[in-house]
C-alpha atoms as a PDB file:
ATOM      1  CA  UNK A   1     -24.239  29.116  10.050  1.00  0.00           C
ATOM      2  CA  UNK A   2     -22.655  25.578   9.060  1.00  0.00           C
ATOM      3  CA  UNK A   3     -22.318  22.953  11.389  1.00  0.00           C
ATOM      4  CA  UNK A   4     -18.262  23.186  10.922  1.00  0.00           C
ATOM      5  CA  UNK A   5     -18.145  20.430  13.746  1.00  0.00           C
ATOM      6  CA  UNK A   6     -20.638  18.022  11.978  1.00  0.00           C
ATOM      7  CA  UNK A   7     -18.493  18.958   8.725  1.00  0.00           C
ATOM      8  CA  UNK A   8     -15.242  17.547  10.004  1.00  0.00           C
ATOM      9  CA  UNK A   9     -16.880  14.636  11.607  1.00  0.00           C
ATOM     10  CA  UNK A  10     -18.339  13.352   8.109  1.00  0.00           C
ATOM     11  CA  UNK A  11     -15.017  14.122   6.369  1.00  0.00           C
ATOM     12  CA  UNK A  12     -13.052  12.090   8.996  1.00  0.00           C
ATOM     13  CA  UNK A  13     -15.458   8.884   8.741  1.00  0.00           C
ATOM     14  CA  UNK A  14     -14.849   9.493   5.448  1.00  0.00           C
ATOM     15  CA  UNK A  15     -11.017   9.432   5.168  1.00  0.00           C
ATOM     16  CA  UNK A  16     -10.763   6.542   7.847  1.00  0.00           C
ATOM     17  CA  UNK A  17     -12.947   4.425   5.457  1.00  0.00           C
ATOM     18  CA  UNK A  18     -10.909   5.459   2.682  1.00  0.00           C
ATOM     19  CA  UNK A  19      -7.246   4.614   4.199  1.00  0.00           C
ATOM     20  CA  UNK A  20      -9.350   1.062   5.618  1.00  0.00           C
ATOM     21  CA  UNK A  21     -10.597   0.360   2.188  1.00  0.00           C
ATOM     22  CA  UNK A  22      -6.796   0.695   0.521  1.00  0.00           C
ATOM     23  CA  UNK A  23      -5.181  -1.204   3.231  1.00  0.00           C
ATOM     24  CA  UNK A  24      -7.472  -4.279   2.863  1.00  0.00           C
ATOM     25  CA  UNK A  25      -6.851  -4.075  -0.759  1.00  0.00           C
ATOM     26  CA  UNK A  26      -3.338  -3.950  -0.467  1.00  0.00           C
ATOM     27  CA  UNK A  27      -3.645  -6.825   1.856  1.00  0.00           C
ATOM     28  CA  UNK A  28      -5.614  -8.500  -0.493  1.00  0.00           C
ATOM     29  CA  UNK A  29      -3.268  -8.470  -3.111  1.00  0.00           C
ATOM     30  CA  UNK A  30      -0.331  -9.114  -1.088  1.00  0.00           C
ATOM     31  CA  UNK A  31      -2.245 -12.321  -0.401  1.00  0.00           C
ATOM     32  CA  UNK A  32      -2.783 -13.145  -4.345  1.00  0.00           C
ATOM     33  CA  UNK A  33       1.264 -12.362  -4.848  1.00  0.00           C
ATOM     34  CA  UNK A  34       2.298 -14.600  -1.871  1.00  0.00           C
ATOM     35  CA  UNK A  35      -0.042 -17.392  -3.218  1.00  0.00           C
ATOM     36  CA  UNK A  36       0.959 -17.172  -6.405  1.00  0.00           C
ATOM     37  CA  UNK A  37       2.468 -20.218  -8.202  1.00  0.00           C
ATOM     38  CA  UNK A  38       4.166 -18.586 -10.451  1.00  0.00           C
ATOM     39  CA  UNK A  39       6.058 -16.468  -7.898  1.00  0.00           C
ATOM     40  CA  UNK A  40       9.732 -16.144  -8.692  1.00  0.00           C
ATOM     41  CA  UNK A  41      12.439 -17.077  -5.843  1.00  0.00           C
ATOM     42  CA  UNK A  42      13.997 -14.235  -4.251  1.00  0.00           C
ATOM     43  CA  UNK A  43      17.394 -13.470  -5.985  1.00  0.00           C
ATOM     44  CA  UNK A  44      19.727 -11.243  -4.113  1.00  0.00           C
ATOM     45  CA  UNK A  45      22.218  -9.550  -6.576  1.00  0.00           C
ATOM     46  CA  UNK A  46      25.872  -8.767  -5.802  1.00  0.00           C
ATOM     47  CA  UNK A  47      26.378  -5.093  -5.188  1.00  0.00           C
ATOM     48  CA  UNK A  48      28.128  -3.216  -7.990  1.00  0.00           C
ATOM     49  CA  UNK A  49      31.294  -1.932  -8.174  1.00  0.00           C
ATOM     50  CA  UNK A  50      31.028   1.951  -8.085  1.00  0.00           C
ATOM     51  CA  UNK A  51      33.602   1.976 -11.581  1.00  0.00           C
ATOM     52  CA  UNK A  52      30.810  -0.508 -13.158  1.00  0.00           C
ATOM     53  CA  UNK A  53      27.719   1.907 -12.672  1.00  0.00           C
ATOM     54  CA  UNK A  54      26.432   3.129 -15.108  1.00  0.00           C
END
């Protein structure tokens, strides 16, 4: 009979490295775009009339 508690255990370690892996990439990029020199200044646009949508 499978070991349905050892099964769980290895697929938990195994999405918990998974998420950690993505978030320290997105922090790692995050990083890059923040330190950027060529980052663009933050614009805030006007909101549009609702006869102007398109």
């Amino acid at each position: 009979m499978p070991d349905y508690q050892e099964m769980y255990q290895k697929l938990f370690r195994a999405t918990e490295q998974a998420i950690n892996t993505l978030i320290a990439a997105q922090r790692e990029c995050e990083e890059i775009y923040i330190n950027s020199p060529e980052l663009p200044p933050l614009t805030f646009a006007p909101p549009v009339p609702k006869d102007e949508e398109g």
